[in-house]
C-alpha atoms as a PDB file:
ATOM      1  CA  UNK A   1       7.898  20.440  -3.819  1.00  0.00           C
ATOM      2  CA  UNK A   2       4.834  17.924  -4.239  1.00  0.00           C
ATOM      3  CA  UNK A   3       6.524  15.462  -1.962  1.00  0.00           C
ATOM      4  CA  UNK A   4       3.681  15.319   0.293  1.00  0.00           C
ATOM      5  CA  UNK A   5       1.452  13.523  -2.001  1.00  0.00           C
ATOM      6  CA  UNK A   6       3.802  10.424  -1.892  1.00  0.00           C
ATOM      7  CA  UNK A   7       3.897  10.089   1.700  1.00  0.00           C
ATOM      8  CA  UNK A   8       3.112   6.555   3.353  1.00  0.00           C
ATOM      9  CA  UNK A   9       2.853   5.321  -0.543  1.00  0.00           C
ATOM     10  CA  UNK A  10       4.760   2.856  -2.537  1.00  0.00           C
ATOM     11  CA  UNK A  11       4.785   2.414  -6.063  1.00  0.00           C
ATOM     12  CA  UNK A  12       3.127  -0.694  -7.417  1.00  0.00           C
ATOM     13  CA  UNK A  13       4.939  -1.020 -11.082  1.00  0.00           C
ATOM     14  CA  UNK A  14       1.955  -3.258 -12.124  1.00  0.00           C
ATOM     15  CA  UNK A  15      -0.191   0.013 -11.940  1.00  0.00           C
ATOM     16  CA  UNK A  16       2.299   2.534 -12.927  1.00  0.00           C
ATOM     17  CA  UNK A  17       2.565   0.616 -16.261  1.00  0.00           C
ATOM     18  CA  UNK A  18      -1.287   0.205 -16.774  1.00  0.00           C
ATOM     19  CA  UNK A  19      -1.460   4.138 -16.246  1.00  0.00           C
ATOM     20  CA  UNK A  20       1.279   4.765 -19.257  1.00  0.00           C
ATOM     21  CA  UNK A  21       4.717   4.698 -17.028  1.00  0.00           C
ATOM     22  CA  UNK A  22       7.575   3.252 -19.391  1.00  0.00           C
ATOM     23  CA  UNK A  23      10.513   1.491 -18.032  1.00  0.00           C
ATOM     24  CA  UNK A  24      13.711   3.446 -18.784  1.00  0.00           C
ATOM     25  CA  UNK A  25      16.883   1.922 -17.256  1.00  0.00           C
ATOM     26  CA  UNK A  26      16.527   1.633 -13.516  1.00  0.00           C
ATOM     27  CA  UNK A  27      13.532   4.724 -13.856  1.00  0.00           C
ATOM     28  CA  UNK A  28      10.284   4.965 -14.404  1.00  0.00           C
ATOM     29  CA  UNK A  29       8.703   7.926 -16.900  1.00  0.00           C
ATOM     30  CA  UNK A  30       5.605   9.001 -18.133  1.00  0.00           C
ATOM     31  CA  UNK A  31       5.111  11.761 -20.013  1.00  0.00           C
ATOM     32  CA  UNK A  32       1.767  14.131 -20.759  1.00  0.00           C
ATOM     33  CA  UNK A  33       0.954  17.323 -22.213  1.00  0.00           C
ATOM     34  CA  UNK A  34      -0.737  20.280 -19.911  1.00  0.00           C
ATOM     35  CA  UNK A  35      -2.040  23.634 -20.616  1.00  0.00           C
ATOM     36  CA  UNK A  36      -3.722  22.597 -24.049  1.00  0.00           C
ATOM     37  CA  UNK A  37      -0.686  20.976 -25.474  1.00  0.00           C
ATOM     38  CA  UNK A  38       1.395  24.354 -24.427  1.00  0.00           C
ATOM     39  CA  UNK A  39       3.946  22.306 -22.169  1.00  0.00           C
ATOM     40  CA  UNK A  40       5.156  18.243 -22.107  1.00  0.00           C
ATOM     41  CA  UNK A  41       5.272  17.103 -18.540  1.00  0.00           C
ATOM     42  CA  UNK A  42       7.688  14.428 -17.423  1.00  0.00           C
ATOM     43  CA  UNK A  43       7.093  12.588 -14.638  1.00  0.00           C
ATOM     44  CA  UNK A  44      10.291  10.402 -13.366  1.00  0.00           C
ATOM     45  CA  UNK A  45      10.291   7.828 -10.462  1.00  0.00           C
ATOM     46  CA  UNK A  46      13.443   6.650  -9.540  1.00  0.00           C
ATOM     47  CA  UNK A  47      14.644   3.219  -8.053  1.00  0.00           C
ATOM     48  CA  UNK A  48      15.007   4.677  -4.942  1.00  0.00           C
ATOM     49  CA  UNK A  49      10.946   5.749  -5.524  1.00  0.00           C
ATOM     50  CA  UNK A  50      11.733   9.392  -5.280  1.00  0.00           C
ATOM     51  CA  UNK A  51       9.445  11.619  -7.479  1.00  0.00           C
ATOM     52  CA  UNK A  52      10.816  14.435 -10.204  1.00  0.00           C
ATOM     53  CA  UNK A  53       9.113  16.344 -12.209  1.00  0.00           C
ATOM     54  CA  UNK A  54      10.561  18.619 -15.813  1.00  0.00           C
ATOM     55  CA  UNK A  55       8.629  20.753 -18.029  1.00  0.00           C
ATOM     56  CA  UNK A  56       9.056  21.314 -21.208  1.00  0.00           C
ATOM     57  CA  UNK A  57       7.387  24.346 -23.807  1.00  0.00           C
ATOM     58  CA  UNK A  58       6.340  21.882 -27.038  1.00  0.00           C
ATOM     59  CA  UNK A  59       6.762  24.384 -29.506  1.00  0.00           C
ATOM     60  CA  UNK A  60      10.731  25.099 -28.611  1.00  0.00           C
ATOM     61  CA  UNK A  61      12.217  22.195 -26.242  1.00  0.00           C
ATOM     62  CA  UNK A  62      12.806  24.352 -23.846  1.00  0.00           C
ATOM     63  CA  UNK A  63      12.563  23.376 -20.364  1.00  0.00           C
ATOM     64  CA  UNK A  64      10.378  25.794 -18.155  1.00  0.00           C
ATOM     65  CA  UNK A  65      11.887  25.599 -14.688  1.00  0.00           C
ATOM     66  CA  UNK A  66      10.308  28.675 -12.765  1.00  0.00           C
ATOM     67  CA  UNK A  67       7.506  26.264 -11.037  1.00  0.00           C
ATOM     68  CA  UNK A  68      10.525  24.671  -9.215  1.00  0.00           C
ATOM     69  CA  UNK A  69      11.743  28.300  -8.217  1.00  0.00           C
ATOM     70  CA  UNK A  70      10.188  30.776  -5.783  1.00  0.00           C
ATOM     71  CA  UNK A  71       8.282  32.569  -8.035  1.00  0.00           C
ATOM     72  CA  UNK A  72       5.161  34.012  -7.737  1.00  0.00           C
ATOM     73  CA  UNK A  73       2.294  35.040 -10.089  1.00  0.00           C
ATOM     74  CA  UNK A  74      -0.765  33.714 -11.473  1.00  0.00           C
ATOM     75  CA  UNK A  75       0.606  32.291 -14.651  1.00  0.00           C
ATOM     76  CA  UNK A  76       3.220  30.192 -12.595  1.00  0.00           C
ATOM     77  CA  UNK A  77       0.667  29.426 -10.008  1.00  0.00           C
ATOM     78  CA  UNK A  78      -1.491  27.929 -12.811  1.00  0.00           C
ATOM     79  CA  UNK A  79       1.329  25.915 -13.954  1.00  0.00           C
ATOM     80  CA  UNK A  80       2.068  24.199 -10.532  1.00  0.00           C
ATOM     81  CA  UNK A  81      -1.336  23.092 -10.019  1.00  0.00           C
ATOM     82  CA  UNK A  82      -1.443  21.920 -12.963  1.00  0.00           C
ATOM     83  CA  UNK A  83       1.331  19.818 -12.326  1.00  0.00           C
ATOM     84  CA  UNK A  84      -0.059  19.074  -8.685  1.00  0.00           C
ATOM     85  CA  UNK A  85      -3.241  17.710 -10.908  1.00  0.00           C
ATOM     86  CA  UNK A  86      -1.354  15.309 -12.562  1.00  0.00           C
ATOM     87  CA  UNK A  87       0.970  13.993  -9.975  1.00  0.00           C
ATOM     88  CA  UNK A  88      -1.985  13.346  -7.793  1.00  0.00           C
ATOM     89  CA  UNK A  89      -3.647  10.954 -10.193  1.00  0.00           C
ATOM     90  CA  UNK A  90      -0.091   9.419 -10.484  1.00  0.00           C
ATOM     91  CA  UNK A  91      -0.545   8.927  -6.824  1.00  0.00           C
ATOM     92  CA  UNK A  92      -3.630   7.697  -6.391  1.00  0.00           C
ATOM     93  CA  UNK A  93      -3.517   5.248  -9.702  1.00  0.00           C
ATOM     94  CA  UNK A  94       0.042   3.642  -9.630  1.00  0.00           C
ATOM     95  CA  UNK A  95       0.716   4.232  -5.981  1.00  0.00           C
ATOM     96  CA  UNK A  96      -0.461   1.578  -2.804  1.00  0.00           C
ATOM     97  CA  UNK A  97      -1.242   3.352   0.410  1.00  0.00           C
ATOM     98  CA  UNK A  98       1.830   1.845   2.930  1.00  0.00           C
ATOM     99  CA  UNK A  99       1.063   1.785   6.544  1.00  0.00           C
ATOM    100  CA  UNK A 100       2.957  -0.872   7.614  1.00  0.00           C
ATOM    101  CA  UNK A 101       6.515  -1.025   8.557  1.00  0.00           C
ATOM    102  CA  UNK A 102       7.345  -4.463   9.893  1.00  0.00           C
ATOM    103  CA  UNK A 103       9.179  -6.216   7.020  1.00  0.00           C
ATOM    104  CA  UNK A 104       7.374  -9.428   7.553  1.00  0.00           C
ATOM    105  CA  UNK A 105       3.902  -7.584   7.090  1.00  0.00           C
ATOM    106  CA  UNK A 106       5.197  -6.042   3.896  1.00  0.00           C
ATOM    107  CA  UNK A 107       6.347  -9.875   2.705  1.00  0.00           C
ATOM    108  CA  UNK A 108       2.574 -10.887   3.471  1.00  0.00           C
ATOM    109  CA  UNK A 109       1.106  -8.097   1.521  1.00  0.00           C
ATOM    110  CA  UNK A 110       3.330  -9.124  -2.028  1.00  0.00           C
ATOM    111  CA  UNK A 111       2.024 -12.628  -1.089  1.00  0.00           C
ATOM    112  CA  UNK A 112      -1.541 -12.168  -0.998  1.00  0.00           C
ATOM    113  CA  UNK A 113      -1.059  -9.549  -3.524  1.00  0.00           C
ATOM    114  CA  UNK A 114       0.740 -11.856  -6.009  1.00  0.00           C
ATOM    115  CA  UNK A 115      -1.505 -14.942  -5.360  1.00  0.00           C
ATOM    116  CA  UNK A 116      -4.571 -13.904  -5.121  1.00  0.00           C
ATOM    117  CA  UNK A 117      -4.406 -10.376  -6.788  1.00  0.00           C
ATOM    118  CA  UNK A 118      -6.000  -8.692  -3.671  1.00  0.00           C
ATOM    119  CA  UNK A 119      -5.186  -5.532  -2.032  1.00  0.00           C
ATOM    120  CA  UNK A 120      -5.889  -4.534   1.420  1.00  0.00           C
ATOM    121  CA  UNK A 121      -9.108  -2.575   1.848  1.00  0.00           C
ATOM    122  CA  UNK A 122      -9.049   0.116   4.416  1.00  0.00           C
ATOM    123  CA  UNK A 123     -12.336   0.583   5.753  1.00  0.00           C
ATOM    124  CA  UNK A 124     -12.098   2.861   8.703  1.00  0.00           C
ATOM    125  CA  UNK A 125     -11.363   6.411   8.505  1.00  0.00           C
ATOM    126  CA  UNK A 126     -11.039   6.502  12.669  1.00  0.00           C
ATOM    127  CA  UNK A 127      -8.186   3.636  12.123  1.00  0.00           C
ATOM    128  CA  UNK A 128      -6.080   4.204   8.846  1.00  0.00           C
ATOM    129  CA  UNK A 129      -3.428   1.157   9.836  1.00  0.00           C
ATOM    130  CA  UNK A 130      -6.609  -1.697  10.113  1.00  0.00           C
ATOM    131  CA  UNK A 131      -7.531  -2.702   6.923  1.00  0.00           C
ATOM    132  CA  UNK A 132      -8.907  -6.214   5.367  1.00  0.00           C
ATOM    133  CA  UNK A 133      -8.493  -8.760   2.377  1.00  0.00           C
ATOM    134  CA  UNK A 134     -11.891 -10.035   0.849  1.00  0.00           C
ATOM    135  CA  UNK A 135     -12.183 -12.706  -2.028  1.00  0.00           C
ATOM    136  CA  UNK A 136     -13.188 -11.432  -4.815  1.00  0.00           C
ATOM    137  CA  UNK A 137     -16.650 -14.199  -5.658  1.00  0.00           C
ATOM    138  CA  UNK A 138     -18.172 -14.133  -2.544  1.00  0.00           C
ATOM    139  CA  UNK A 139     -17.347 -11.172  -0.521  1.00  0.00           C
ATOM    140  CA  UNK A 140     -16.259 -12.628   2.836  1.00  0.00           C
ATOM    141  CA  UNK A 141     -12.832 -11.508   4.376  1.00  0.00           C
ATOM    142  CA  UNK A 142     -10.044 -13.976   4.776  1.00  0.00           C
ATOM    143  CA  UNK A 143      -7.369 -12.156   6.451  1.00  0.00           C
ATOM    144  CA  UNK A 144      -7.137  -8.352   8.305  1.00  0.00           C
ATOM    145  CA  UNK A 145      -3.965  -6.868   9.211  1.00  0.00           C
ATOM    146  CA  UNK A 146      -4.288  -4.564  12.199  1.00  0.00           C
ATOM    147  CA  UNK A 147      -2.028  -2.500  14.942  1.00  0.00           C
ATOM    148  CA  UNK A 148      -2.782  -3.059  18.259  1.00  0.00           C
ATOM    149  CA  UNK A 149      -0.796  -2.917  21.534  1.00  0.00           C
ATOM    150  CA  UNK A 150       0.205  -6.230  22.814  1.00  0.00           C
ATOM    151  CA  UNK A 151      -1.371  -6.038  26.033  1.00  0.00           C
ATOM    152  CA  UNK A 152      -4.343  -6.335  23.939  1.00  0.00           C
ATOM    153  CA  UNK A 153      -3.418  -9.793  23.057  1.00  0.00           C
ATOM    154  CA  UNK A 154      -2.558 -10.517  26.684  1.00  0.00           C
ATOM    155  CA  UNK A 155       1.142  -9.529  26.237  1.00  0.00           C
ATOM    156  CA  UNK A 156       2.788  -7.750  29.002  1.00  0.00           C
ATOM    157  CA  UNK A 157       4.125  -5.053  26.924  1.00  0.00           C
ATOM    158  CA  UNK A 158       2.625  -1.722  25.935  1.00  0.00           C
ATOM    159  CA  UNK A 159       4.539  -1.843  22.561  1.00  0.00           C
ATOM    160  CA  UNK A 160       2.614  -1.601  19.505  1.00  0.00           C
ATOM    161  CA  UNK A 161       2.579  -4.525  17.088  1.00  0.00           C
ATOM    162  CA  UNK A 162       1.500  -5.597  13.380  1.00  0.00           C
ATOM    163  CA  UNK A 163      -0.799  -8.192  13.242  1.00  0.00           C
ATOM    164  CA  UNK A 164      -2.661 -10.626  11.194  1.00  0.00           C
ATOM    165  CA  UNK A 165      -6.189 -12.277  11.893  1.00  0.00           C
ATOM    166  CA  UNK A 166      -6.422 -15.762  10.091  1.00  0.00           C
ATOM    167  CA  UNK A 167      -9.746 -17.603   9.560  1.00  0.00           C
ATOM    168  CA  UNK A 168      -9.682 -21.434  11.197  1.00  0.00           C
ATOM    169  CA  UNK A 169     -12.286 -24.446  11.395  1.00  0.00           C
ATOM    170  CA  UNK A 170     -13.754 -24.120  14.814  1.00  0.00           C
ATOM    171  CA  UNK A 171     -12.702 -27.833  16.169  1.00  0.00           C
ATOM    172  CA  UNK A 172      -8.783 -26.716  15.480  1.00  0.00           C
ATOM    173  CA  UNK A 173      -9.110 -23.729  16.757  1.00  0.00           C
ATOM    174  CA  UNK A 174      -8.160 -25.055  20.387  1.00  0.00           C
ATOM    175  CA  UNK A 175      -5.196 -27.072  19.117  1.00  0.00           C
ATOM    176  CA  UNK A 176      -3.526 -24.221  17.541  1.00  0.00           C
ATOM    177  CA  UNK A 177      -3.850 -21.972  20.160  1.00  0.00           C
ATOM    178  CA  UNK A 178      -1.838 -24.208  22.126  1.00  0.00           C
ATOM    179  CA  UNK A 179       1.099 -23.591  20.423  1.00  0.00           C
ATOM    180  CA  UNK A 180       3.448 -20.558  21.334  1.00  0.00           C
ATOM    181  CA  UNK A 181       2.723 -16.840  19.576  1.00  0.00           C
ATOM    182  CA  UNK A 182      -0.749 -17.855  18.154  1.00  0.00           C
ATOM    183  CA  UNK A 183      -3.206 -15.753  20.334  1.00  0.00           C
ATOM    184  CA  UNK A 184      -7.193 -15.527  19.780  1.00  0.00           C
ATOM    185  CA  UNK A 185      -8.281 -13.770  17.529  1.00  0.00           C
ATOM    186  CA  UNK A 186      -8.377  -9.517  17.852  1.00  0.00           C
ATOM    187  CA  UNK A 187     -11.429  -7.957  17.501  1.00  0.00           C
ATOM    188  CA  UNK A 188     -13.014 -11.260  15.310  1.00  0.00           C
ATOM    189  CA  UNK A 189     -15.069 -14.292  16.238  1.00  0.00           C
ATOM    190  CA  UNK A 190     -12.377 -15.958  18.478  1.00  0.00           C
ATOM    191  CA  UNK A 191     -14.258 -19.281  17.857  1.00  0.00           C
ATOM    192  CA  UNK A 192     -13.154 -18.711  14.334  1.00  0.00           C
ATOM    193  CA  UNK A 193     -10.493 -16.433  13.961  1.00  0.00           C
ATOM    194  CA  UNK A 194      -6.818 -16.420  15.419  1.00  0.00           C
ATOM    195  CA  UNK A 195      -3.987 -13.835  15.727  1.00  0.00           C
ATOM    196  CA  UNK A 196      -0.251 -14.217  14.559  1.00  0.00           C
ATOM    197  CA  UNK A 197       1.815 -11.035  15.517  1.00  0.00           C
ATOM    198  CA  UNK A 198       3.991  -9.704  12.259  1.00  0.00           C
ATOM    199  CA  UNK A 199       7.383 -10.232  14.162  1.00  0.00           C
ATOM    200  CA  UNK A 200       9.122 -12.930  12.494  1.00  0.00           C
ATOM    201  CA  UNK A 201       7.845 -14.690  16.291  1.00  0.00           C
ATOM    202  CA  UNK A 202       6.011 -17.372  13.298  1.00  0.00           C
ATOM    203  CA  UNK A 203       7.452 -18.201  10.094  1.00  0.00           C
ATOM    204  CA  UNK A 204       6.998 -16.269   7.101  1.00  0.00           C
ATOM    205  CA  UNK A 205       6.014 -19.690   4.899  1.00  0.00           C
ATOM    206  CA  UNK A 206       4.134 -21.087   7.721  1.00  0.00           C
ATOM    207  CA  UNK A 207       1.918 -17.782   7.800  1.00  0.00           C
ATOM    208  CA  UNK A 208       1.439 -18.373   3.857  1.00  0.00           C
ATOM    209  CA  UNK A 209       0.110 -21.690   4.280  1.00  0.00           C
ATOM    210  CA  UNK A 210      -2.227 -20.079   7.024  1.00  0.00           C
ATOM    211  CA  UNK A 211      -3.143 -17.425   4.455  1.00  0.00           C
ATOM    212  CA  UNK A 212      -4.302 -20.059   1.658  1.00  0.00           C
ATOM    213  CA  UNK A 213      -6.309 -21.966   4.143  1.00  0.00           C
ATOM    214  CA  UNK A 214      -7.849 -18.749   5.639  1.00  0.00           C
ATOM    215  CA  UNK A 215      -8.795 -18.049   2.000  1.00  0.00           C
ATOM    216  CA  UNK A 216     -10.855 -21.357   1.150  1.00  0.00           C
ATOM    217  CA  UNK A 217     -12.424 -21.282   4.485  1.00  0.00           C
ATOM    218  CA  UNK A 218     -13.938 -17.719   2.824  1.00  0.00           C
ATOM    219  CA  UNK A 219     -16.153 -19.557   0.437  1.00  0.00           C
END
């Protein structure tokens, strides 16, 4: 029923556990009253990151199940946006916005997430899959991971690809674009920026390396 609101979204347990989420077996569960303390709401995420919802009146146990039904009338009404209320702050506070499919882009996300504690910042309404990592002391990006066709990168191919624009000293810039799969860099300073494409085409510790030296050259 409120599947929508979990669409393109993946749940970061870090967050779920800040926002009151307890750990129960392989699931997830939080649990919050609604109505004035009238009904319990129990919100379960399961391994598989699928969403469920139960109701519960506080003053009997029972479970109140006619939100989930096709009824209709203003008291029942009230009840699932109530619920809709609280599942979208579940969303939008224990949830990260996924955009990208390629499973190499989603290892370089936990990476940069893990080390450095940053999440990607989407900036452009016009472009929801571009988005950027900043440090956190002085502001400047390090990294962007955009989609773009590779004929944009002077590929022959109208496919569309996950990329990844890495920061680089200017002198070494040359050198490295000499090697295979390293292009200049998409829509950035090309005298100081390069382009990897999210294919597995470069090694996945190789582009971590990249990542930590993109991120001191951010100073």
């Amino acid at each position: 029923m409120f599947d929508d609101l979990f669409v393109r979204k993946s749940l970061n347990v870090k967050k779920a556990l800040l926002f009151g989420f307890e750990k129960h077996e392989s699931n997830y569960k939080y649990e919050t009253n609604i109505f004035d303390g009238m009904f319990q709401l129990h919100v379960v995420i399961s391994s598989a990151g699928n969403v469920d919802t139960n109701l519960f009146e506080s003053d009997t146990g029972e479970e109140y199940v006619l939100y989930k039904t096709n009824s209709i009338g203003s008291f029942v009404g009230e009840v699932r946006t109530k619920i809709e209320d609280v599942l979208i702050q579940v969303a939008n506070n224990c949830y990260d916005i996924e955009i990208f499919k390629s499973p190499q882009t989603k290892e370089v996300i936990s990476y940069v997430r893990d080390r450095y504690g940053d999440d990607l910042e989407y900036l452009w309404k016009k472009f929801p899959d571009n988005a950027v990592w900043r440090r956190k002391d002085t502001k400047k990006w390090y990294g962007a991971i955009l989609t773009v066709a590779k004929n944009k990168l002077g590929i022959d191919s109208s496919e569309i690809a996950e990329i990844i624009d890495l920061r680089i000293k200017p002198e070494k810039i040359e050198e490295l674009l000499s090697n295979e799969n390293y292009y200049p860099g998409w829509h950035m300073n090309k005298k100081n920026w390069y382009t990897i494409i999210l294919d597995n085409s470069v090694n996945t510790e190789e582009i971590y390396k990249r990542i930590d030296e993109s991120y001191r050259l951010a100073l």
